[in-house]
N, C-alpha and C. Protein backbone atom coordinates (compact mmCIF):
# COMPACT_ATOMS: atom_id res chain seq x y z
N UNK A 1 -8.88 -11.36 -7.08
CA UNK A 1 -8.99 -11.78 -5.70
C UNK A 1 -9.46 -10.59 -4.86
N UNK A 2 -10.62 -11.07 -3.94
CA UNK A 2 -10.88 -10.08 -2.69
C UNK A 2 -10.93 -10.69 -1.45
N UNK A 3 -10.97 -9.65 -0.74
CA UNK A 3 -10.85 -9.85 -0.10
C UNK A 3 -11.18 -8.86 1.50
N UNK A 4 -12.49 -9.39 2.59
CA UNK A 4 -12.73 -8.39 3.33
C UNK A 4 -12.37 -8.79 4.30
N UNK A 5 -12.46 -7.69 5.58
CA UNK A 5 -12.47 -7.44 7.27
C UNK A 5 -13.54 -6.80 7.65
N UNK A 6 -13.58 -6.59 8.83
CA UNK A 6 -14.82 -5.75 9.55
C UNK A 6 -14.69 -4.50 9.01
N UNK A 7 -13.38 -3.24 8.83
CA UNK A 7 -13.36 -2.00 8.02
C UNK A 7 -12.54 -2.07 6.73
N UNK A 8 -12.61 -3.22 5.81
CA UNK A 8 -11.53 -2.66 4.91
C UNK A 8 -12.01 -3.80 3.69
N UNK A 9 -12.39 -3.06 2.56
CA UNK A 9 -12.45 -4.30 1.31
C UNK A 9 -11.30 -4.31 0.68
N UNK A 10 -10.12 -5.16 0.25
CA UNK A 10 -9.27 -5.03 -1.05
C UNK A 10 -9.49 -6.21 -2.16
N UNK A 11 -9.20 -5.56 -3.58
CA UNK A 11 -8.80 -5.99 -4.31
C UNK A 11 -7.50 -5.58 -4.98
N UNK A 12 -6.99 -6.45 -6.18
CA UNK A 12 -6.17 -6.00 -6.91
C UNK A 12 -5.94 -6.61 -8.47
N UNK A 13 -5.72 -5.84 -9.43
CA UNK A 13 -5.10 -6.12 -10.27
C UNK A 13 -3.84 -5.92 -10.81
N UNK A 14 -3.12 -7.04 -11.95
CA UNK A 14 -1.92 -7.20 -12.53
C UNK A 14 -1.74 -6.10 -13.70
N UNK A 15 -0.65 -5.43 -13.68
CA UNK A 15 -0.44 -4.39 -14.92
C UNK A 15 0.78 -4.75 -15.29
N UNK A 16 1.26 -5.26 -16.09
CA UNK A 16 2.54 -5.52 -16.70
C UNK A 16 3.18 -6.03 -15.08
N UNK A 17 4.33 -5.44 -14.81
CA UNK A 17 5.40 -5.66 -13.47
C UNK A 17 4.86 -5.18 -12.50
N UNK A 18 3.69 -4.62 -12.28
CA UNK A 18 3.10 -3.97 -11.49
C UNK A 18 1.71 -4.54 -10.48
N UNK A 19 1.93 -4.65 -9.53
CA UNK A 19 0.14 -5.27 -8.83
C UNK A 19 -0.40 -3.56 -8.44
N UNK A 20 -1.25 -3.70 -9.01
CA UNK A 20 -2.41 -2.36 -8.35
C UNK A 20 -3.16 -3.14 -7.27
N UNK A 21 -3.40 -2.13 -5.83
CA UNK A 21 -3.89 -2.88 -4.83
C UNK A 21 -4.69 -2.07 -4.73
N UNK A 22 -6.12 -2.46 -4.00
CA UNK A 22 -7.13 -1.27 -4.21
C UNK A 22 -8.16 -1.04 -2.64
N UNK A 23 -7.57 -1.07 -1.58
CA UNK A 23 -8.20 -1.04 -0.54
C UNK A 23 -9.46 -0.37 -0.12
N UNK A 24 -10.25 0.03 0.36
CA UNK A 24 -11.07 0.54 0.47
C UNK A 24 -12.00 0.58 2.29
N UNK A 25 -11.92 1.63 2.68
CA UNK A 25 -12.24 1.61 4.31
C UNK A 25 -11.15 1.80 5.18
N UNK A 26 -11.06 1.29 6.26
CA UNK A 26 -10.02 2.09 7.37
C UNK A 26 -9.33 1.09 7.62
N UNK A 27 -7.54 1.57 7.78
CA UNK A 27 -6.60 0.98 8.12
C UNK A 27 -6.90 0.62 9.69
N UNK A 28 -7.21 0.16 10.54
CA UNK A 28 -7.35 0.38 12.12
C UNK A 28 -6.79 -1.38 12.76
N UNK A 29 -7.06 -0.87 13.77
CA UNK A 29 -6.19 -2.33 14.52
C UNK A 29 -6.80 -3.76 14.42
N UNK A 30 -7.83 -3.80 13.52
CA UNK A 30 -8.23 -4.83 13.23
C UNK A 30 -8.54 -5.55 11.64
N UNK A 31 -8.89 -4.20 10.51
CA UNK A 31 -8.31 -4.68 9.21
C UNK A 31 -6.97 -4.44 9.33
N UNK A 32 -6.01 -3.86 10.06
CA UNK A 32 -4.69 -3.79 9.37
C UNK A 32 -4.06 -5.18 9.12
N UNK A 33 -4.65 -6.18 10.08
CA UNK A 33 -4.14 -7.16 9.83
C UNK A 33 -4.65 -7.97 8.77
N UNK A 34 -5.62 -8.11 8.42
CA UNK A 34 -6.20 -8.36 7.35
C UNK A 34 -5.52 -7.47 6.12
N UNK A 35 -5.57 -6.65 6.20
CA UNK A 35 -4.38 -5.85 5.02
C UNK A 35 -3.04 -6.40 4.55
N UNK A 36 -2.50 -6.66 6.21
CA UNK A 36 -1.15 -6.78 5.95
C UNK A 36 -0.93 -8.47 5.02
N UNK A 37 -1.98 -9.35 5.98
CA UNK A 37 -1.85 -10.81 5.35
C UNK A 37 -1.77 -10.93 4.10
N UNK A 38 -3.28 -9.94 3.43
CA UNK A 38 -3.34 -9.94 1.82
C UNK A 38 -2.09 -9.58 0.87
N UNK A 39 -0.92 -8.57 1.19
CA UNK A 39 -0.49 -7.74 0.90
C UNK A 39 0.85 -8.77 0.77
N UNK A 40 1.07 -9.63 2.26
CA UNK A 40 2.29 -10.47 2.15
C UNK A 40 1.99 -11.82 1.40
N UNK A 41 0.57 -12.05 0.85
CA UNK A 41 0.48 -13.05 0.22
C UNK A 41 0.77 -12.76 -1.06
N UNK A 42 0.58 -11.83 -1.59
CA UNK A 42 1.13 -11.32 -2.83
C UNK A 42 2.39 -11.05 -2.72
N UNK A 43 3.36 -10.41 -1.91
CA UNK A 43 4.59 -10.75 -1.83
C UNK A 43 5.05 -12.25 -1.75
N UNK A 44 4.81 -13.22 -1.28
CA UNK A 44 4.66 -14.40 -1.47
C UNK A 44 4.45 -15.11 -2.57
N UNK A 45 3.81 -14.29 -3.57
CA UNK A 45 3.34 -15.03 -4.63
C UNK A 45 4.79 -13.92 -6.02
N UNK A 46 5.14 -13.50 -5.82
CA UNK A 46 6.21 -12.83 -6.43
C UNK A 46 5.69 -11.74 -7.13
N UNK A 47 4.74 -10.57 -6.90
CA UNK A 47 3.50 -10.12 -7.50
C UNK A 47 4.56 -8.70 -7.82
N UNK A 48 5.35 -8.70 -7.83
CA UNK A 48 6.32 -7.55 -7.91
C UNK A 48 6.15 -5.89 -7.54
N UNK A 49 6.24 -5.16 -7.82
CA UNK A 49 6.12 -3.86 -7.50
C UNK A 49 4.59 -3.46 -6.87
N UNK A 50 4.26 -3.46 -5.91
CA UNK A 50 2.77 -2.99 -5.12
C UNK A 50 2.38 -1.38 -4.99
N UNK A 51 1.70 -0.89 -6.29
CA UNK A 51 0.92 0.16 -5.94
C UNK A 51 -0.13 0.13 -5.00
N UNK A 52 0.05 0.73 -4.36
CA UNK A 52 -1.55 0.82 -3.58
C UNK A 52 -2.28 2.16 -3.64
N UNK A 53 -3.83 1.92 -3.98
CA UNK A 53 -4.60 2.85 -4.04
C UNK A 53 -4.74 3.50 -2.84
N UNK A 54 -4.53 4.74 -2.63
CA UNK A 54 -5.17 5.14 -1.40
C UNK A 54 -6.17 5.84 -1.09
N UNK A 55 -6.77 6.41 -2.39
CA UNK A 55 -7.79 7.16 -2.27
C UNK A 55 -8.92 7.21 -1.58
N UNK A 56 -9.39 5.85 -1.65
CA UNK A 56 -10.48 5.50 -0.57
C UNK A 56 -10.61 4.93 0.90
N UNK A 57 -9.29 4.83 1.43
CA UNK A 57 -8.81 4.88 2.71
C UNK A 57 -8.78 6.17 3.47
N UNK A 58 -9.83 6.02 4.48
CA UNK A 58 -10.34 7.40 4.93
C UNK A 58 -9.71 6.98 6.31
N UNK A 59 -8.83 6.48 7.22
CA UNK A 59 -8.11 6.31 8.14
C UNK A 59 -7.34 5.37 8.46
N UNK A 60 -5.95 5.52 8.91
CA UNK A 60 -5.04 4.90 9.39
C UNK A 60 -4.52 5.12 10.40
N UNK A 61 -4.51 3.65 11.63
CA UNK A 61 -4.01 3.83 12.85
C UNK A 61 -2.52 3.81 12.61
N UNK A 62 -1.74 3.54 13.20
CA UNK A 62 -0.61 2.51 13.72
C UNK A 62 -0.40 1.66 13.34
N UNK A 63 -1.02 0.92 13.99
CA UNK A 63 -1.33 -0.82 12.67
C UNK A 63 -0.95 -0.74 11.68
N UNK A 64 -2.15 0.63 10.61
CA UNK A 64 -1.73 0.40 9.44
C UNK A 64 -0.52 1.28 9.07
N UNK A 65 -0.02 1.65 9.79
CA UNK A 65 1.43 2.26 9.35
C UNK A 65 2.13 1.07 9.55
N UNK A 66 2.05 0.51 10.71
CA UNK A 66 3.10 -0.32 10.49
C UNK A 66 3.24 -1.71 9.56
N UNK A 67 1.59 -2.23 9.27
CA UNK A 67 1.56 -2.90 8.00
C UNK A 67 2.08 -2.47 6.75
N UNK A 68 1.93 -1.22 6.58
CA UNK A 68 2.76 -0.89 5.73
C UNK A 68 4.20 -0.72 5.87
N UNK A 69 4.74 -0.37 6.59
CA UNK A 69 6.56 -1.00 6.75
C UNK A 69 6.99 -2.28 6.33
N UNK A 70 5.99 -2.72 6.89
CA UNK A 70 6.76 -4.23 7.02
C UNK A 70 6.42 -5.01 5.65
N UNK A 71 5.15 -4.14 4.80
CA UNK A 71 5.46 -4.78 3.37
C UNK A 71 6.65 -4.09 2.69
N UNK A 72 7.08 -2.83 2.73
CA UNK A 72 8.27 -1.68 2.27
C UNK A 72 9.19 -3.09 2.31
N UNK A 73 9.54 -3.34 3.95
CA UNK A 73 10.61 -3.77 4.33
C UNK A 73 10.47 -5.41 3.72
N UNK A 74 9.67 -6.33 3.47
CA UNK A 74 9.82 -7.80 2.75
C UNK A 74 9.81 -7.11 1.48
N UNK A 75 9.43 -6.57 0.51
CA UNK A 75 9.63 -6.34 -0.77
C UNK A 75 11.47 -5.44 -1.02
N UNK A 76 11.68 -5.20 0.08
CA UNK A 76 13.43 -4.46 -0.51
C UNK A 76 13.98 -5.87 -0.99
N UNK A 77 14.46 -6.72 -0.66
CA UNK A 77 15.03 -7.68 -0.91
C UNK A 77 15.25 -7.89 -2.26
N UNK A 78 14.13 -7.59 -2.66
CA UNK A 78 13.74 -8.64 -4.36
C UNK A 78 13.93 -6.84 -5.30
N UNK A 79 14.37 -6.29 -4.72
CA UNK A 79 14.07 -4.91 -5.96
C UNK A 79 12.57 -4.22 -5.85
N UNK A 80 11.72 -4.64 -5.53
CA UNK A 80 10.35 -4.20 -5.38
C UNK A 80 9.87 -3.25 -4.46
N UNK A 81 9.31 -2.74 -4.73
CA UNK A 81 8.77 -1.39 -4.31
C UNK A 81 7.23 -1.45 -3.34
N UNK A 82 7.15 -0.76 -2.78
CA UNK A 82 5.47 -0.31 -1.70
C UNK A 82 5.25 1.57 -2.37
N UNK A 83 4.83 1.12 -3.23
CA UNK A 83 4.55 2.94 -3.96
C UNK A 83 3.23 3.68 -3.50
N UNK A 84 2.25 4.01 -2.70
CA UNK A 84 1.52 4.71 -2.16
C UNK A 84 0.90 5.91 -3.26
N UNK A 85 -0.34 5.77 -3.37
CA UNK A 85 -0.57 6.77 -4.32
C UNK A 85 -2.07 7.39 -4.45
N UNK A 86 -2.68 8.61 -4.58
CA UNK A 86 -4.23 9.34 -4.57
C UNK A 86 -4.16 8.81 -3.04
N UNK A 87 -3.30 9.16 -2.36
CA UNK A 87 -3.98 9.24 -0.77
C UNK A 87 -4.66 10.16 -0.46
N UNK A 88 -5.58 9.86 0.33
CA UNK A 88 -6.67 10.92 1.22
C UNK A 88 -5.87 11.58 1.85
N UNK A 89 -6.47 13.04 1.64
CA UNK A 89 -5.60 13.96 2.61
C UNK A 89 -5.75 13.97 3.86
N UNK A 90 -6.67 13.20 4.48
CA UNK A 90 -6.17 12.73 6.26
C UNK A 90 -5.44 11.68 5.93
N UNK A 91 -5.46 10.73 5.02
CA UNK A 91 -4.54 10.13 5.51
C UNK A 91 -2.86 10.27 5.23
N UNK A 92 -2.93 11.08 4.09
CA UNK A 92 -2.12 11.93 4.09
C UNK A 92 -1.03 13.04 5.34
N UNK A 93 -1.56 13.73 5.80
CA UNK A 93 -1.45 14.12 7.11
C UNK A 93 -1.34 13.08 7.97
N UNK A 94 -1.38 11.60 8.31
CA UNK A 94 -1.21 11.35 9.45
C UNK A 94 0.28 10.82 8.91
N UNK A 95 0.82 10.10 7.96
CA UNK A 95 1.94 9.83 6.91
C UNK A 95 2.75 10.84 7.31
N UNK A 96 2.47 12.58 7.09
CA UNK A 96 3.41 13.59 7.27
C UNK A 96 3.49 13.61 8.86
N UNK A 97 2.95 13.47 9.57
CA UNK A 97 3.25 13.83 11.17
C UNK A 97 4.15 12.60 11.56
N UNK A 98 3.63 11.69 11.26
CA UNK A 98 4.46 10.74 11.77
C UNK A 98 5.68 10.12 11.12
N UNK A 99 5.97 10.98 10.51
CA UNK A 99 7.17 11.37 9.87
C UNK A 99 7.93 9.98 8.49
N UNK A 100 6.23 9.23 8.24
CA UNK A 100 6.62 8.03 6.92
C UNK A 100 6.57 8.65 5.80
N UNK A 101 6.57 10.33 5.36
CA UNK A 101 7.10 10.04 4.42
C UNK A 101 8.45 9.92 3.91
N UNK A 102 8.75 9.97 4.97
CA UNK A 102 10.49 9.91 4.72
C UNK A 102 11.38 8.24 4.53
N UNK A 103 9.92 7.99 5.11
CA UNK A 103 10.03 5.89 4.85
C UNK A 103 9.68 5.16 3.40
N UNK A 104 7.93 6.01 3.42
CA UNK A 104 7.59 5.27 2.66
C UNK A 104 7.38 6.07 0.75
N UNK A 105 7.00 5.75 -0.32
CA UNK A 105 7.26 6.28 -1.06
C UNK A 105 5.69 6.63 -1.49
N UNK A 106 5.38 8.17 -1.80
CA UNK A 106 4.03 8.62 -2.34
C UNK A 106 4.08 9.41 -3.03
N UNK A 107 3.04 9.14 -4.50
CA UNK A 107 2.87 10.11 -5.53
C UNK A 107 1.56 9.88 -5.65
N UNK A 108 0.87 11.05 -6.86
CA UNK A 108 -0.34 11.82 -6.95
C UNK A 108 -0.68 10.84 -7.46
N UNK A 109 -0.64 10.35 -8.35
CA UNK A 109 -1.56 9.55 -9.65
C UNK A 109 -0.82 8.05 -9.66
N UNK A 110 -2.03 7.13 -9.90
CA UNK A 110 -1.31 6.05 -10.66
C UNK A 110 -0.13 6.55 -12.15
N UNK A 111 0.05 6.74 -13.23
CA UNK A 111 0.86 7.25 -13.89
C UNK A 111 2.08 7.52 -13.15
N UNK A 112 2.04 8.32 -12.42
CA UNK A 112 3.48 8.54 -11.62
C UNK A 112 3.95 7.70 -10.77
N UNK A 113 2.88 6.80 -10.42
CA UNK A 113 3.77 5.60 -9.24
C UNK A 113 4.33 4.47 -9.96
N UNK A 114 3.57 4.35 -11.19
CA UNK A 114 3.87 3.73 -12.08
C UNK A 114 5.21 4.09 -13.11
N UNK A 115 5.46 5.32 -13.32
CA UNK A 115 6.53 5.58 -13.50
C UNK A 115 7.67 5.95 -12.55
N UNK A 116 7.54 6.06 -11.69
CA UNK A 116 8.50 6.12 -10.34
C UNK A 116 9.09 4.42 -9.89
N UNK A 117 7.90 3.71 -10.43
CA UNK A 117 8.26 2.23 -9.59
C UNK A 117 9.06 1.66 -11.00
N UNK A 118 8.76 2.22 -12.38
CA UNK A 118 9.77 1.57 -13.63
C UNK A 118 11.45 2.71 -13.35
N UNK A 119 11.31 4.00 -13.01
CA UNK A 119 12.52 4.17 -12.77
C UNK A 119 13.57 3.59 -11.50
N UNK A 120 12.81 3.63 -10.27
CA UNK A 120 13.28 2.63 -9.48
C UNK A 120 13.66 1.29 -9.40
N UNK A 121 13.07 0.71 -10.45
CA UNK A 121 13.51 -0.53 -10.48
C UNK A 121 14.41 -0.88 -11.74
């Protein structure tokens, strides 16, 4: 499944317990919502633990911080995880200032989010 907006393409694939999400373009106040819909339809669909690629996300407003909470926050319920991972180092930096990483969860490599999201769960 894909899926676009005016700044943002995603796809994703299934890995065992795992959805890899694969965004691509800018989080901003108008794909975020388009982000967020895709993101809760797969929570919806019981898609379990959500890696998301970040590597090719070259900006995030607000929006997309807060699209991302609010998938963190519908996936606690069920055991499932929002694992963040190869983020761009701006977007990186905007994560550290605004103080989500203390919210949200980020590692270097798929491999490690992938093993972070089997020890967590």
């Amino acid at each position: 499944m894909t899926a676009e907006a005016a700044d943002i393409t995603i796809d994703h694939e299934t890995d065992g317990t795992f959805t890899i999400v694969r965004p691509v373009g800018k989080l901003d106040t108008i794909s975020a919502k388009s982000f967020e819909a895709y993101l809760k339809d797969l929570v919806d669909q019981k898609a379990g633990t959500l890696l998301v690629d970040m590597e090719k996300v070259d900006y995030v407003t607000s929006f997309g911080l807060r699209s991302l909470l609010i998938i963190a926050k519908l996936l606690a319920p069920s055991g499932d995880k929002l694992v963040l991972f190869q983020v761009n180092p701006s977007v990186l930096d905007v994560l550290k200032i605004s103080g989500f990483l203390k919210i949200l969860t980020v590692q270097d490599t798929l491999d490690a989010a992938m093993e972070f999201a089997g020890q967590a769960g």
